[in-house]
C-alpha atoms as a PDB file:
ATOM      1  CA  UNK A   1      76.928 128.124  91.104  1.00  0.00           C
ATOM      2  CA  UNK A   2      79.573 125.281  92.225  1.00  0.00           C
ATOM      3  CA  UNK A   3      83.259 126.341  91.642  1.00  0.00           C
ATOM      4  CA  UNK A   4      86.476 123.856  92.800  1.00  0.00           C
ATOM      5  CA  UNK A   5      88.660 124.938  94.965  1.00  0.00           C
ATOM      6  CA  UNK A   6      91.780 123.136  95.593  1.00  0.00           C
ATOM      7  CA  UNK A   7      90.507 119.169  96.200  1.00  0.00           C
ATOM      8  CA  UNK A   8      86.832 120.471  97.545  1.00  0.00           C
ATOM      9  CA  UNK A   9      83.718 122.379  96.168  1.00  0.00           C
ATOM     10  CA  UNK A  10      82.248 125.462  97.442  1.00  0.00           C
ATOM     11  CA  UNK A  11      79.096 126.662  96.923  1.00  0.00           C
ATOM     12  CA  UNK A  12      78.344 129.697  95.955  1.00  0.00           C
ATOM     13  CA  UNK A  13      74.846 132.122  95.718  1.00  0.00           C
ATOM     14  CA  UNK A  14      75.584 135.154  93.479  1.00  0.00           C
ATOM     15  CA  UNK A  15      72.932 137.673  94.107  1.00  0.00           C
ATOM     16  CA  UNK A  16      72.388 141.054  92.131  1.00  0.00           C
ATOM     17  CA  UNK A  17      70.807 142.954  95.210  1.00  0.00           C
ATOM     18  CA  UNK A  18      69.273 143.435  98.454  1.00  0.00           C
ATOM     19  CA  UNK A  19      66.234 142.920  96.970  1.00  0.00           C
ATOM     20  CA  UNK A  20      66.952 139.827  95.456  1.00  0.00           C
ATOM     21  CA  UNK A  21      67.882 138.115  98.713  1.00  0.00           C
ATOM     22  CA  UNK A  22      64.867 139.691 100.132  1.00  0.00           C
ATOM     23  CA  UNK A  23      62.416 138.215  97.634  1.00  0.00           C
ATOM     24  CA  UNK A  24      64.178 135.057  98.046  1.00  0.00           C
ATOM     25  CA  UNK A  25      63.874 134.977 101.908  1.00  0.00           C
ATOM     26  CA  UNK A  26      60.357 135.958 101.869  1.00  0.00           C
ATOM     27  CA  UNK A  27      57.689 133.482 102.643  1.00  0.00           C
ATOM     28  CA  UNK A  28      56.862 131.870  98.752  1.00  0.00           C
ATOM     29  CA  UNK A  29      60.104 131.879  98.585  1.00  0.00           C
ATOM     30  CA  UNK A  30      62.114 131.257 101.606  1.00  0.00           C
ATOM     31  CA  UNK A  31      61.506 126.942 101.406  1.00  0.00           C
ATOM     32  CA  UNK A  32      62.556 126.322  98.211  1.00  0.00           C
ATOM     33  CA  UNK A  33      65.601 129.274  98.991  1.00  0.00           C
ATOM     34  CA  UNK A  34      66.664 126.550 101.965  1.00  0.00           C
ATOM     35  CA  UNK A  35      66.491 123.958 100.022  1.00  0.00           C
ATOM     36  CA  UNK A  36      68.928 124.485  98.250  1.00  0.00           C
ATOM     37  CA  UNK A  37      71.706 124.940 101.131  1.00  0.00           C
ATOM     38  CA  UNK A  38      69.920 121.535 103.083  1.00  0.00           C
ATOM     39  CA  UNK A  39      70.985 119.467  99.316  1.00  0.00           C
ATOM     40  CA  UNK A  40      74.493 121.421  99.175  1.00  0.00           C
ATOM     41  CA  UNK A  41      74.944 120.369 103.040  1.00  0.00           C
ATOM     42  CA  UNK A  42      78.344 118.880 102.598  1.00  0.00           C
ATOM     43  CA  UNK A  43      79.746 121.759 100.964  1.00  0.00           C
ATOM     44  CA  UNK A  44      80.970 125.632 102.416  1.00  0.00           C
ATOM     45  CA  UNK A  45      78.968 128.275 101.406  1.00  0.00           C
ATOM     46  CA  UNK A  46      79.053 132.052 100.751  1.00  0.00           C
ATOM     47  CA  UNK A  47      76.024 134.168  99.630  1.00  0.00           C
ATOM     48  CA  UNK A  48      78.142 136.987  97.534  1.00  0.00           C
ATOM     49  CA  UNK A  49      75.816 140.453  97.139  1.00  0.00           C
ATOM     50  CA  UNK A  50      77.241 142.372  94.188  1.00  0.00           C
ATOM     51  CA  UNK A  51      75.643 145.255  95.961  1.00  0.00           C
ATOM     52  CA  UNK A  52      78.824 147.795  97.541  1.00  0.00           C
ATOM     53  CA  UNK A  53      76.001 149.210  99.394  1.00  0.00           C
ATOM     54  CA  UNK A  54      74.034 145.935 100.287  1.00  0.00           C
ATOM     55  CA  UNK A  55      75.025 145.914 104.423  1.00  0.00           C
ATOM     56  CA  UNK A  56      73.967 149.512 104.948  1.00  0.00           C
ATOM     57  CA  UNK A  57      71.094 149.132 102.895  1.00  0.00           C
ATOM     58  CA  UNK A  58      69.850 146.079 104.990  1.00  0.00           C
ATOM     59  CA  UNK A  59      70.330 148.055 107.783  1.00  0.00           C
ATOM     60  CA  UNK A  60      68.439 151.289 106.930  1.00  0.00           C
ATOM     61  CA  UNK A  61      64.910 148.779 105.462  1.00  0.00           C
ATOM     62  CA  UNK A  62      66.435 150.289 102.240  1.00  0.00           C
ATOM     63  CA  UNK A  63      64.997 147.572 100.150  1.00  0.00           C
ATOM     64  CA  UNK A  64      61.384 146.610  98.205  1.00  0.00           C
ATOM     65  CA  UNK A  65      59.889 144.584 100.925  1.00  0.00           C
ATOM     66  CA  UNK A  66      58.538 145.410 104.933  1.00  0.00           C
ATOM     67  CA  UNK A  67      60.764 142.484 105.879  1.00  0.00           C
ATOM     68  CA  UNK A  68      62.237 143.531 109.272  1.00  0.00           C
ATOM     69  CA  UNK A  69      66.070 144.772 108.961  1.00  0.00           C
ATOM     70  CA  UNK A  70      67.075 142.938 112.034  1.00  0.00           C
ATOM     71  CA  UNK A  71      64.946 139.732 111.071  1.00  0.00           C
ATOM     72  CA  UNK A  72      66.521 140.069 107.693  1.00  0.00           C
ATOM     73  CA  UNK A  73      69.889 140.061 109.101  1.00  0.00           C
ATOM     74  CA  UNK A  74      68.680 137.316 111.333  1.00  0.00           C
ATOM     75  CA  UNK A  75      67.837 135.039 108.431  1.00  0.00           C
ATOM     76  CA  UNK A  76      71.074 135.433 106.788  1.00  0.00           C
ATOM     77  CA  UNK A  77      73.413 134.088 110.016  1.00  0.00           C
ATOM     78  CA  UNK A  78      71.905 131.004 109.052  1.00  0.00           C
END
């Protein structure tokens, strides 16, 4: 999703849950995932998680995948 603000465009990826962004960082994937935000370059970016729970999750490997919680958190710095 691409939404105006003001005189610029911001980029936005809305995700439903942890496990979304999990699937979507995991190694079939994590390219095409990176992709996008290498083509949207130019533009600010947030990743919004509609999840109120989503950071403690993360933290606690609460989620459908063995993906590390620190290498998860790691991947989402960017």
């Amino acid at each position: 999703m691409i939404i105006t603000i003001q005189k610029g465009y911001w980029r936005v990826e809305r995700k439903a849950s942890v496990d979304e962004i999990v699937g979507n960082l995991g190694k079939d994937e994590r390219i095409r995932f990176e992709n996008e935000f290498i083509r949207a370059q130019n533009m600010p970016f947030t990743i919004l998680l509609e999840d109120p729970e989503g950071y403690q999750k993360i933290i606690n490997g609460n989620y459908r995948s063995k993906y590390d919680p620190l290498a998860l958190l790691g991947s989402l710095r960017l």
